[in-house]
Protein backbone atom coordinates (compact mmCIF):
# COMPACT_ATOMS: atom_id res chain seq x y z
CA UNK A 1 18.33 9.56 -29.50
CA UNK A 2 16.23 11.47 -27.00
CA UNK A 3 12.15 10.48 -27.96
CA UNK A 4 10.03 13.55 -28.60
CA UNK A 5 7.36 13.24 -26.18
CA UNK A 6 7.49 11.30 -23.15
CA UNK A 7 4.75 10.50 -21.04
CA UNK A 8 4.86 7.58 -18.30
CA UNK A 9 2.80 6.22 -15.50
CA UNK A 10 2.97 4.64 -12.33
CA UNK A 11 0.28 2.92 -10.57
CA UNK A 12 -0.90 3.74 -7.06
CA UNK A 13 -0.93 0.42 -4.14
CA UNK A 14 -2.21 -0.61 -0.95
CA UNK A 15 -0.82 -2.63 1.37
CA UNK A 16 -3.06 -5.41 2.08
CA UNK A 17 -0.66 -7.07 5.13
CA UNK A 18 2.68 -6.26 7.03
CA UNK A 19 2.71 -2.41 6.76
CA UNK A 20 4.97 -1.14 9.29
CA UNK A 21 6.81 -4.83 10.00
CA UNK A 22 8.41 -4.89 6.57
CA UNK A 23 10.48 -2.22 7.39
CA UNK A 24 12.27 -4.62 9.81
CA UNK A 25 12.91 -7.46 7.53
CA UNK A 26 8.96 -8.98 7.78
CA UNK A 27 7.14 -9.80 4.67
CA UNK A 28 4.63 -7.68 2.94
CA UNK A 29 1.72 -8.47 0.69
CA UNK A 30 1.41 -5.47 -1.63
CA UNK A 31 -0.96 -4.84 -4.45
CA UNK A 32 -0.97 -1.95 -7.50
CA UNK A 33 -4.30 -0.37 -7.83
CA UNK A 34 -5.92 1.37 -10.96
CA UNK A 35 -5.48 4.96 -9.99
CA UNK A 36 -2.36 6.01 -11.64
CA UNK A 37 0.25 9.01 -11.63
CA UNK A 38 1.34 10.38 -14.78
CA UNK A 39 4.18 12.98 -15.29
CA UNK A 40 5.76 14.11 -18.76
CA UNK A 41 8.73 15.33 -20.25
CA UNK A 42 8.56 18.65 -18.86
CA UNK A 43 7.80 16.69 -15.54
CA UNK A 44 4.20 17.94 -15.48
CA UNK A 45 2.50 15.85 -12.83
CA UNK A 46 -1.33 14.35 -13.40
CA UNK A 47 -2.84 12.09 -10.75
CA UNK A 48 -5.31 10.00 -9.29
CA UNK A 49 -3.65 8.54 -6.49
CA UNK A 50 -4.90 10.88 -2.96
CA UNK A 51 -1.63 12.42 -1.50
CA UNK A 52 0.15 11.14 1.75
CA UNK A 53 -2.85 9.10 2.63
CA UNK A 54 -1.07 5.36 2.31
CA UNK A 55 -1.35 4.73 -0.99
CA UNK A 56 1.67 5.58 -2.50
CA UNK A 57 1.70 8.77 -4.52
CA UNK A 58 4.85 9.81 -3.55
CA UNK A 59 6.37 6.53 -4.51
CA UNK A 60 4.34 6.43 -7.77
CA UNK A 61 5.70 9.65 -8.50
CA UNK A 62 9.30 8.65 -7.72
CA UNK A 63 8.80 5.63 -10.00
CA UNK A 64 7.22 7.65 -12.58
CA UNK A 65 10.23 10.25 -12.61
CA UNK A 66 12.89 7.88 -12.79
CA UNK A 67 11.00 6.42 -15.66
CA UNK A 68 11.32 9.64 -17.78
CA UNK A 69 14.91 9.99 -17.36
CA UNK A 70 15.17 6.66 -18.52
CA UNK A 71 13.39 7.02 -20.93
CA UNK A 72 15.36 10.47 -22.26
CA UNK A 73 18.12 8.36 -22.32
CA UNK A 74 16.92 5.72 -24.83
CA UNK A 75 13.83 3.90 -25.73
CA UNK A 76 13.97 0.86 -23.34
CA UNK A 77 12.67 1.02 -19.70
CA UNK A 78 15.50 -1.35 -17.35
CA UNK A 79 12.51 -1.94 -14.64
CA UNK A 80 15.30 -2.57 -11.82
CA UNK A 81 17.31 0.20 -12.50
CA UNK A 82 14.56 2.35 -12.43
CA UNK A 83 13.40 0.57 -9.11
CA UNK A 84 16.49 1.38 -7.37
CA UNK A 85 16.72 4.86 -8.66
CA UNK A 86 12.85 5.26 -7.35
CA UNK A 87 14.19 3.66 -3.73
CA UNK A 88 16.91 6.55 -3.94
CA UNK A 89 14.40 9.13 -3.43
CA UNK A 90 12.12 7.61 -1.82
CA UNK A 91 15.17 7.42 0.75
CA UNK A 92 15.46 10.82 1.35
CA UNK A 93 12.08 11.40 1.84
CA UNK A 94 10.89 9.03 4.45
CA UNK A 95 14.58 8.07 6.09
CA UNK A 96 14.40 4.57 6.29
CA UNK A 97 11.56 3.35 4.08
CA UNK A 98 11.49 -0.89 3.12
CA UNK A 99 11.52 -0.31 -0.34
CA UNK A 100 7.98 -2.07 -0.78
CA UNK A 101 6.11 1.16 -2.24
CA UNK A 102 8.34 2.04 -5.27
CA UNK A 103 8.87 -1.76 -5.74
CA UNK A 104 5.21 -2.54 -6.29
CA UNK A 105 4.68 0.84 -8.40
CA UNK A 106 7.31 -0.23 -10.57
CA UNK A 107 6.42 -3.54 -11.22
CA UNK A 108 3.17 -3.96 -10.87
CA UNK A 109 0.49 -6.56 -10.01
CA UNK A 110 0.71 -8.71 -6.39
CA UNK A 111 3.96 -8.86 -4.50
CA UNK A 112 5.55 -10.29 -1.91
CA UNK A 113 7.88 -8.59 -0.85
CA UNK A 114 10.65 -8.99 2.10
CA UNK A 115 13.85 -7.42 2.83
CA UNK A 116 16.21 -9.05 4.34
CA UNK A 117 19.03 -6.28 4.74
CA UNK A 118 19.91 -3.26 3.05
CA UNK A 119 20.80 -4.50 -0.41
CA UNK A 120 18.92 -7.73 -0.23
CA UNK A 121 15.32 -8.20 -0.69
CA UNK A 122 12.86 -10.87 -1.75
CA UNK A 123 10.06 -10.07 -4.32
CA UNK A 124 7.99 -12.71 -5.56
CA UNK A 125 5.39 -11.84 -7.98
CA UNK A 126 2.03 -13.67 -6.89
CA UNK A 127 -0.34 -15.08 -9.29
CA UNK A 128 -3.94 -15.43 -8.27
CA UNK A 129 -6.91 -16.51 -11.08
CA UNK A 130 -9.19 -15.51 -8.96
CA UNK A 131 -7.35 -12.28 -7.15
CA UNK A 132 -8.64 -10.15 -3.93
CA UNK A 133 -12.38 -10.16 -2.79
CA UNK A 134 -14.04 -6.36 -3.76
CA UNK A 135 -12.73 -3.52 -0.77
CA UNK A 136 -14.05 -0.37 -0.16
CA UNK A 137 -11.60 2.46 0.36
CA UNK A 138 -12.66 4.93 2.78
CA UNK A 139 -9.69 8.16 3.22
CA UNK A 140 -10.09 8.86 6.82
CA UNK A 141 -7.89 11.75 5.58
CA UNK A 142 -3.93 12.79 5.01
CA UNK A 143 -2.37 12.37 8.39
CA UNK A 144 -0.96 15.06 10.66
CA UNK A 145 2.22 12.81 10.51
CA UNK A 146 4.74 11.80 8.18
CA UNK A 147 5.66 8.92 7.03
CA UNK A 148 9.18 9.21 8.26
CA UNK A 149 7.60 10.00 11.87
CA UNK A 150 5.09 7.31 11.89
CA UNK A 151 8.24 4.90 11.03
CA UNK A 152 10.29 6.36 13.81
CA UNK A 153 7.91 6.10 16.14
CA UNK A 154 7.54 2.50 15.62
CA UNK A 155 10.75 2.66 15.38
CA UNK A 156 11.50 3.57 19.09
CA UNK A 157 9.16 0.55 20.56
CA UNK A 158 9.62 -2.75 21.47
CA UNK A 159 7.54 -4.65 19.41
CA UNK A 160 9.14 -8.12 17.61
CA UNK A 161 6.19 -10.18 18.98
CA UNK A 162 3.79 -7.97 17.70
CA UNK A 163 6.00 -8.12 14.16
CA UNK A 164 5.66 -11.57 14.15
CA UNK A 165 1.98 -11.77 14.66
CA UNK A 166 1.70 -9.44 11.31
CA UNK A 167 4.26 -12.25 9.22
CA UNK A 168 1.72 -15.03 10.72
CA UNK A 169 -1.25 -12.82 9.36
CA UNK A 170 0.52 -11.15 6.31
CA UNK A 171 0.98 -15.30 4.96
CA UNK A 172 -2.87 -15.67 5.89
CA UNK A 173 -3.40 -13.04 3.03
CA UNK A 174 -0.89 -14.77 0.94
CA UNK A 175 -2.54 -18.28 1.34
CA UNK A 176 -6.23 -16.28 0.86
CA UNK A 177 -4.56 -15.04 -2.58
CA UNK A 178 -3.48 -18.40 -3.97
CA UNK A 179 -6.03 -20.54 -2.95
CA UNK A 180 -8.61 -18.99 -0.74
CA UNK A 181 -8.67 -22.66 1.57
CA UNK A 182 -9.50 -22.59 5.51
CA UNK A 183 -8.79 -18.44 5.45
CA UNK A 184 -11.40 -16.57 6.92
CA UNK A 185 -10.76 -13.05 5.29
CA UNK A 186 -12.55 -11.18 8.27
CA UNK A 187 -11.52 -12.09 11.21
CA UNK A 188 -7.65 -12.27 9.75
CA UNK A 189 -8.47 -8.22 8.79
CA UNK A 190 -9.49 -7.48 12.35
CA UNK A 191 -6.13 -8.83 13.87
CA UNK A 192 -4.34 -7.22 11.42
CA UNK A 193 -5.86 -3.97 12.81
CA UNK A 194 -5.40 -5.11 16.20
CA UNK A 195 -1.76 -5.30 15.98
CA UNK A 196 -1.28 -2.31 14.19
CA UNK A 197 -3.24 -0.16 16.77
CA UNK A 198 -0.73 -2.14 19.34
CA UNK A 199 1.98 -0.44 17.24
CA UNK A 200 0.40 2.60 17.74
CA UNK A 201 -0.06 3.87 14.18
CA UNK A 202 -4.29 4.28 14.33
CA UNK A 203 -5.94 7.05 15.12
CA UNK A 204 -8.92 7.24 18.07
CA UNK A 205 -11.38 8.32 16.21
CA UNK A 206 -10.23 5.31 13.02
CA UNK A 207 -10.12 2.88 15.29
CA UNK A 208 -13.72 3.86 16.41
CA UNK A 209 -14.79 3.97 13.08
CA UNK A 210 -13.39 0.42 12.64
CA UNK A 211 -15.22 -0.74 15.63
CA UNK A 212 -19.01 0.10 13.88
CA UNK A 213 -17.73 -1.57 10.88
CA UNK A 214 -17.42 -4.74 13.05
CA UNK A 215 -20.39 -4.63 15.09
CA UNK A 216 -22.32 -4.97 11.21
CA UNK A 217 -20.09 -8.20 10.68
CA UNK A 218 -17.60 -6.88 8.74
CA UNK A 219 -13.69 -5.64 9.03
CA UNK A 220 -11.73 -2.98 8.08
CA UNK A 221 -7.81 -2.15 8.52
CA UNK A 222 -5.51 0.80 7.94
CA UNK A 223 -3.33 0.16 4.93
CA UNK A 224 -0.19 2.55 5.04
CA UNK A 225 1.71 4.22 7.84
CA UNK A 226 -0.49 5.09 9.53
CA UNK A 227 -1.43 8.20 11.92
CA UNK A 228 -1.89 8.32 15.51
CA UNK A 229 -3.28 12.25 16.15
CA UNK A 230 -6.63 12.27 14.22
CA UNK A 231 -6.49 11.18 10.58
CA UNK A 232 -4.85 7.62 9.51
CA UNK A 233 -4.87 7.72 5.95
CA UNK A 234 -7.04 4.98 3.30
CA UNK A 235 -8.29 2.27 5.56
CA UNK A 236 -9.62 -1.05 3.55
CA UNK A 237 -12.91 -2.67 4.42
CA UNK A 238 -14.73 -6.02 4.10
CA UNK A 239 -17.56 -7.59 4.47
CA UNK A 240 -18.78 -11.07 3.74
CA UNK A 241 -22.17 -9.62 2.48
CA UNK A 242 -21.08 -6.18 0.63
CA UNK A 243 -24.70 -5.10 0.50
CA UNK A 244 -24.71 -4.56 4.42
CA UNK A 245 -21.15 -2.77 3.66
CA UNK A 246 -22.96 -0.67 1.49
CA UNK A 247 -26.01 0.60 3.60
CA UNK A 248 -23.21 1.07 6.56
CA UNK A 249 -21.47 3.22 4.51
CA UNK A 250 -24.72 4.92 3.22
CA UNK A 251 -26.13 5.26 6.84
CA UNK A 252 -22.93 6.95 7.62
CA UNK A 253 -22.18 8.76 4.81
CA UNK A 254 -18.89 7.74 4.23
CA UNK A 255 -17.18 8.23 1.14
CA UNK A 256 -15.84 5.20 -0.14
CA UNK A 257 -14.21 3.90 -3.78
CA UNK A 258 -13.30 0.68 -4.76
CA UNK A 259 -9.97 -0.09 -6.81
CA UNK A 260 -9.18 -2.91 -9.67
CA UNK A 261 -5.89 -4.96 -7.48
CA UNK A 262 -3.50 -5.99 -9.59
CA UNK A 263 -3.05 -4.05 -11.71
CA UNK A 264 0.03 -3.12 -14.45
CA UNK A 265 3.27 -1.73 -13.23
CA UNK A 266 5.46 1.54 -14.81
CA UNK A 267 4.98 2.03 -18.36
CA UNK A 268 4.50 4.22 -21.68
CA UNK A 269 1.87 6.43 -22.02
């Protein structure tokens, strides 16, 4: 029996470690954030989540969507078949994505997440007490690229040992989640940037913007794909003392947001 209204969510996420390298089989530490995407059973679409700028609205929508079909179908909501129908389209819109957006829309909370070959993939839900230090958001602004092209062009580079300094620095994270010992959450942020403008996936004028965010102690990444031409989508920053964060942010005028991490997966409205 079909319900008579249907109305699910999907969170939004950010990557906090191994964006680009977990396309090839490297881990990721992904996290579901409070701004969520909602879409009905005429597949009206409300949202919170800022398009194309890394922090997975078009994922969150493909979850959401393959939620209300299920849930046309009957009343229960099969979280891995709805996964794999959200990887589907996610498929054909970014060509060879890891999997990692729709997987942590769907499910919710922290992930790790790895895949090892098409078919295969590791996802281990990670439980924190005390979760993620508070990040600003700052959207440096949708990217002239697509997320397809920003994977391609990777794509076309030789860069394993660069990969493999993201794993090292993706199970930094990991270990900074669990139990926060001997990880210091700034300087493993700035070589997490460093590698990724090695892959080539930060703009000029981010990367700049990154720089004066270092010279007041802190640290701030990209978190997404990426772009390389002027805009590079949500970038996360840190700072041991948030209160000189703040008055960077205020001298600059940035505009920033924080997000709850963590948060719940796919579900009724």
């Amino acid at each position: 029996m079909i319900p008579k209204r249907v109305k699910i969510s999907a969170p939004g996420k950010i990557i906090l470690s191994g964006e680009h390298a977990v396309v090839y089989g490297y881990p990721a530490l992904v996290a579901a954030v409070n701004r969520r995407l909602v879409v009905n059973e005429k597949f009206e679409v409300e949202s919170e989540i800022p398009i194309g700028c890394g922090m997975g609205s078009s994922a969150a929508y493909a979850v959401a969507l393959a939620a209300v079909r299920a849930k046309m179908r009957g009343p229960k909501l099969d979280l891995n078949e709805i996964n794999k129908a959200a990887y589907e389209t996610e498929k054909q819109q970014h060509g060879n994505p890891s999997g990692v957006d729709n997987t942590i829309c769907t499910y919710g909370g922290y992930l790790w997440y790895r895949k090892e070959i098409e078919g295969f993939k590791v996802i281990s839900k990670v439980e924190s007490k005390k979760g993620f230090p508070h990040l600003l958001i700052h959207n440096t602004g949708k990217p002239a690229e697509t997320t397809r092209e920003m994977v391609e062009c990777v794509g076309r580079k030789n860069v394993g040992k660069v990969l493999g300094r993201i794993e090292g620095i993706t199970r930094l994270f990991l270990k900074y989640l669990v139990d926060d010992k001997g990880v210091d959450l700034v300087v493993a942020m700035r070589e997490n940037e460093r590698c990724l403008e090695e892959l080539g996936v930060v703009s000029d004028s981010t990367a700049q913007l990154i720089r004066a965010v270092e010279r007041v102690g802190g640290a701030a990444k990209v978190s997404g794909a990426g772009g390389r031409k002027g805009s590079s989508g949500i970038i996360l920053m840190y700072h041991s003392d948030m209160e000189k964060l703040n008055c960077f942010v205020k001298k600059r005028g940035l505009e920033t947001f924080r997000v709850k991490l963590g948060e719940e997966g796919v579900r009724d409205e």
